[in-house]
Protein backbone atom coordinates (compact mmCIF):
# COMPACT_ATOMS: atom_id res chain seq x y z
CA UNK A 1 134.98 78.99 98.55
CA UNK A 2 134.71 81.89 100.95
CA UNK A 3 131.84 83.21 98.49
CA UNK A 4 130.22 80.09 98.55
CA UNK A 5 129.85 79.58 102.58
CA UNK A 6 128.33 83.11 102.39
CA UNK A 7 125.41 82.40 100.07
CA UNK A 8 123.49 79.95 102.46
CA UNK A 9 123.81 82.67 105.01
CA UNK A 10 122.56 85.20 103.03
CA UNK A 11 119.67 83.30 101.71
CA UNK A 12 118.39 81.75 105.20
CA UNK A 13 118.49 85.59 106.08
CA UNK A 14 116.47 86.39 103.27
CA UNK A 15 114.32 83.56 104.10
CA UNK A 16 113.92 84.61 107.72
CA UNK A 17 112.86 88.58 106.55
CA UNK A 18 110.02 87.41 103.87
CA UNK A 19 108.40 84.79 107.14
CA UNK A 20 108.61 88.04 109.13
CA UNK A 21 107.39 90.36 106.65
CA UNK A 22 104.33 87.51 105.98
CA UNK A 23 103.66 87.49 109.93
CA UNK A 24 103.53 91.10 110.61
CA UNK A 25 101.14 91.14 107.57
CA UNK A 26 98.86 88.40 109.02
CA UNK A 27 99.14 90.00 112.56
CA UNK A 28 97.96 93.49 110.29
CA UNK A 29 94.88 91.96 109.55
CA UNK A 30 94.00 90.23 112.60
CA UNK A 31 90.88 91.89 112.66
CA UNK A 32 89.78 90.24 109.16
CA UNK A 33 88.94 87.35 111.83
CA UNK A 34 87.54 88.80 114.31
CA UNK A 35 83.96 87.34 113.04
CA UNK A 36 85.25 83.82 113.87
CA UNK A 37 86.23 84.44 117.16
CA UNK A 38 83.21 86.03 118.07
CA UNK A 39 81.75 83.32 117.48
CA UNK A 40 83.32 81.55 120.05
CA UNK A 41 82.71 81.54 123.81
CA UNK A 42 84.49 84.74 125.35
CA UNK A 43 87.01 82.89 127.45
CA UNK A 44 87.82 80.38 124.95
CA UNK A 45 88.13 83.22 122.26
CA UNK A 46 90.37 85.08 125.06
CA UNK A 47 92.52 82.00 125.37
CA UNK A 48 92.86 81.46 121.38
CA UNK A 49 93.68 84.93 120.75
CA UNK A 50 96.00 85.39 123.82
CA UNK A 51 97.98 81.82 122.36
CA UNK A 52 98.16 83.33 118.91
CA UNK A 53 99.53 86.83 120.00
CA UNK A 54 101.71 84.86 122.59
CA UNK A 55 103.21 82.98 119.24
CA UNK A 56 103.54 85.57 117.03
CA UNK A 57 105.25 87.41 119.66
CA UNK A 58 107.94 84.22 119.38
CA UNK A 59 108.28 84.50 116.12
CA UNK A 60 109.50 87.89 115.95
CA UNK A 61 111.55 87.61 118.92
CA UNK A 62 113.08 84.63 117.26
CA UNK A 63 113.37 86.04 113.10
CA UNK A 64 114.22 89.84 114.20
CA UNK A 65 117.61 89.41 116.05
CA UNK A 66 118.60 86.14 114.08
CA UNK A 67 117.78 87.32 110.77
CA UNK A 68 120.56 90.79 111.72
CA UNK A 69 122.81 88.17 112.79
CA UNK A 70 122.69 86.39 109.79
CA UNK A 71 122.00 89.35 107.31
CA UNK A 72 125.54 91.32 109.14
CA UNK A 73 127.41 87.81 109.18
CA UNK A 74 126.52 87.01 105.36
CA UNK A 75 127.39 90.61 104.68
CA UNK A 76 130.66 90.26 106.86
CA UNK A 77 131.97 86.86 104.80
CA UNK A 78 131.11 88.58 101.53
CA UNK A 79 133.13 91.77 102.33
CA UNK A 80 135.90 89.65 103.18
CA UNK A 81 136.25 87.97 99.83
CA UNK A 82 136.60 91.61 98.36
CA UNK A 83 139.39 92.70 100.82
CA UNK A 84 139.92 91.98 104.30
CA UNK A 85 140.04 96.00 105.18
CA UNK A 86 135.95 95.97 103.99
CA UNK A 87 135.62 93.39 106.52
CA UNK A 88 137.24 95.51 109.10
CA UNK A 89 135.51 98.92 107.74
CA UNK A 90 131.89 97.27 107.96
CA UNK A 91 132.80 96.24 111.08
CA UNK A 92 133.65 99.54 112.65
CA UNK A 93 130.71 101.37 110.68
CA UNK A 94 128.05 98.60 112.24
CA UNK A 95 129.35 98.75 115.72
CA UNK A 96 129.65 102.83 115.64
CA UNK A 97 125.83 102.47 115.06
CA UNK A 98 125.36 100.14 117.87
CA UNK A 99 126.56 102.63 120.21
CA UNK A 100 124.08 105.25 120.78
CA UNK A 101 126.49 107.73 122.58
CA UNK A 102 125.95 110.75 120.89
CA UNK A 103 121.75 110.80 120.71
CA UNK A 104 121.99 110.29 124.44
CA UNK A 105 123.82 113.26 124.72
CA UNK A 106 122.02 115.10 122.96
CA UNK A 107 118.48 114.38 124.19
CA UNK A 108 119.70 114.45 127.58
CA UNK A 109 121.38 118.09 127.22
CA UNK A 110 118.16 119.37 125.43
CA UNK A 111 116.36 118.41 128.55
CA UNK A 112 118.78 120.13 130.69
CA UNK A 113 118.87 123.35 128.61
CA UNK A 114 114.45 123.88 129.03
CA UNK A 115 115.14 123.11 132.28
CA UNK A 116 117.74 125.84 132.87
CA UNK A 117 115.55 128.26 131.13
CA UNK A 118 112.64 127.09 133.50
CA UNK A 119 110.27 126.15 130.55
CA UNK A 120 108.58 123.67 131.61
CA UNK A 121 106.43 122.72 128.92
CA UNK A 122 109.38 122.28 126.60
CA UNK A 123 111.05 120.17 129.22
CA UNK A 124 108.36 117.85 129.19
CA UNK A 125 108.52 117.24 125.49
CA UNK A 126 111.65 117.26 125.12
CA UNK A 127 111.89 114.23 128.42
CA UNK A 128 108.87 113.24 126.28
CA UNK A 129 111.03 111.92 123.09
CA UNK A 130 113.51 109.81 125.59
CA UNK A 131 110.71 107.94 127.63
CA UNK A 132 107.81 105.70 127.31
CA UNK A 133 105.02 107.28 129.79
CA UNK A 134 103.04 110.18 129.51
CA UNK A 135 104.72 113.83 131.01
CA UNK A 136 102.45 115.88 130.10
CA UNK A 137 101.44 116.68 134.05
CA UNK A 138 105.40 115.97 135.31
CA UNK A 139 106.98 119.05 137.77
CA UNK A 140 110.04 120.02 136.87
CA UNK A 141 111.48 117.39 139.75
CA UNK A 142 110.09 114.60 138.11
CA UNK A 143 111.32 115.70 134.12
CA UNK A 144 114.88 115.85 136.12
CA UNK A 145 114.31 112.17 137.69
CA UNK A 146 112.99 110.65 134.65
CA UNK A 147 115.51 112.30 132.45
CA UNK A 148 118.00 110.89 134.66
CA UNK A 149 116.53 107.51 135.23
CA UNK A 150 116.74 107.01 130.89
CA UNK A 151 119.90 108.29 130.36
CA UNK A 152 121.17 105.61 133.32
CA UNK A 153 119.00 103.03 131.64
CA UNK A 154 120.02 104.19 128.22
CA UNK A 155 123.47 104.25 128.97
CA UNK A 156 123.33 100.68 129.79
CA UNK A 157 121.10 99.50 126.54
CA UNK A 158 122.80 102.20 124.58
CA UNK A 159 126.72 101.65 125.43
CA UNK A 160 127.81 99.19 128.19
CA UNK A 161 125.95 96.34 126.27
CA UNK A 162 126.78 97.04 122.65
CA UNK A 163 130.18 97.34 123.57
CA UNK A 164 130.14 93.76 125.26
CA UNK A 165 128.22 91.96 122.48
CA UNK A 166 130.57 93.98 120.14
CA UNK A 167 134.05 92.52 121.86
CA UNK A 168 132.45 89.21 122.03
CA UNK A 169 130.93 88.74 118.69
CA UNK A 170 131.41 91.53 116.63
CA UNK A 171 129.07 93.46 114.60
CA UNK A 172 126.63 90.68 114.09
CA UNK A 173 126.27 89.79 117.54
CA UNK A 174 125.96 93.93 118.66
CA UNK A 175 123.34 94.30 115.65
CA UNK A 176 121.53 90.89 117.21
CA UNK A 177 121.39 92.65 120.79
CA UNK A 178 120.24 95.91 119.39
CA UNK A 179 117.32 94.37 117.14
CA UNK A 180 116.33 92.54 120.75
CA UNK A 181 116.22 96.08 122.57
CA UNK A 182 114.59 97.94 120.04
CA UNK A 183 111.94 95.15 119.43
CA UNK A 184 111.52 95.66 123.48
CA UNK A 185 111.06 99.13 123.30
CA UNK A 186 108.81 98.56 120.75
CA UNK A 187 106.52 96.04 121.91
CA UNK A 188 107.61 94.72 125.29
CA UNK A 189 104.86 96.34 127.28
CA UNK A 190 102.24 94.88 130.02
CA UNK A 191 98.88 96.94 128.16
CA UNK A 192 96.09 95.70 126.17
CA UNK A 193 97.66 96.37 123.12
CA UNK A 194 100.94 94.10 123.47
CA UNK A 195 100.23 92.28 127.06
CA UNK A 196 100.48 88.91 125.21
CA UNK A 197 102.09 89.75 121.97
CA UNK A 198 105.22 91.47 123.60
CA UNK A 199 105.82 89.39 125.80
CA UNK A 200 108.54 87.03 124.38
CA UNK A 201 110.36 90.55 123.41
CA UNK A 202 110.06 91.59 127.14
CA UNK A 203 111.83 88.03 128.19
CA UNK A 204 114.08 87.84 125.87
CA UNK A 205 115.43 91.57 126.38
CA UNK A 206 115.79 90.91 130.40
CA UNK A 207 117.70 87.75 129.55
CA UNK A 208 120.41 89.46 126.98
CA UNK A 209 120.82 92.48 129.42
């Protein structure tokens, strides 16, 4: 019976990963349409395109976090029809990888040890790999600030949080809050690239943190 409660689970999830698959395909070839729109008035093709990127945006901030809910939940029921220890294992090995202690560490003391040496242009690639602007013309005061600035932030995203969506709904719920920061991280930002399309990411990642 437990076996059987599992299987609609794991086939919504299955479900939910070929729709995203098919929309990050469509969104691929966005420019296959580009003659249409051009046809179009500018603002009107501005407001079409901006609605459509403002959708698809939904639609993965909707299917990515609920389909690792539903793909670690399924996975979850069927480990405990094996053996209730799987169920427990799983759910140690998935929330370990939540937690993102050890890469913080380590990017953070990599940063610390070009710093120490006074290589600069190291320390800007290595601050490089744990933020999203450019460094390239940073002094060595601003590598330190931004270095510590992400590992606060980090620590937050990376730890606090996972830990707190771990306690309160296991793995599935920690995997569901990861998928929503890494989609941010991914997407969420105000250029031209992903001002519309990452915006649901954006919102949704202020909301869960």
């Amino acid at each position: 019976r437990a076996g059987g409660s599992a299987v609609p689970v794991i086939a919504f999830s299955v479900l939910m990963c070929l729709l995203f698959l098919l929309g990050a395909a469509t969104l691929e070839k966005r420019e296959a349409y580009a003659d249409v729109y051009r046809k179009l008035p500018s603002d009107a093709a501005l407001s079409i395109l901006g609605a459509l990127a403002v959708a698809a945006g939904c639609v993965l901030a909707a299917l990515l976090p609920l389909g690792s809910f539903c793909i670690a939940a399924g996975a979850l029921l069927l480990a405990g029809r094996v053996h209730p220890l799987l169920t427990l294992a799983l759910n140690a090995f998935w929330g370990g990888q939540c937690l993102a202690v050890r890469d913080l560490r380590k990017e953070a003391m990599a940063v610390y040890a070009c710093l120490k040496q006074n290589d600069l242009p190291a320390a800007r690639k290595a601050v490089g790999r744990i933020v999203g602007r450019d460094t390239a013309a940073l002094t060595a005061e601003g590598v330190t600030k931004a270095a510590v600035e992400t590992v606060a932030e980090n620590f937050s995203d990376g730890v606090f949080a996972p830990m707190f969506y771990l306690a309160i709904g296991g793995a599935p719920l920690a995997l569901a809050y990861k998928a929503v920061n890494t989609m941010d991280s991914m997407v969420g930002y105000k250029n031209d690239k992903y001002q519309y399309f990452g915006t649901a990411a954006a919102k949704l990642d202020d909301v869960v943190n």
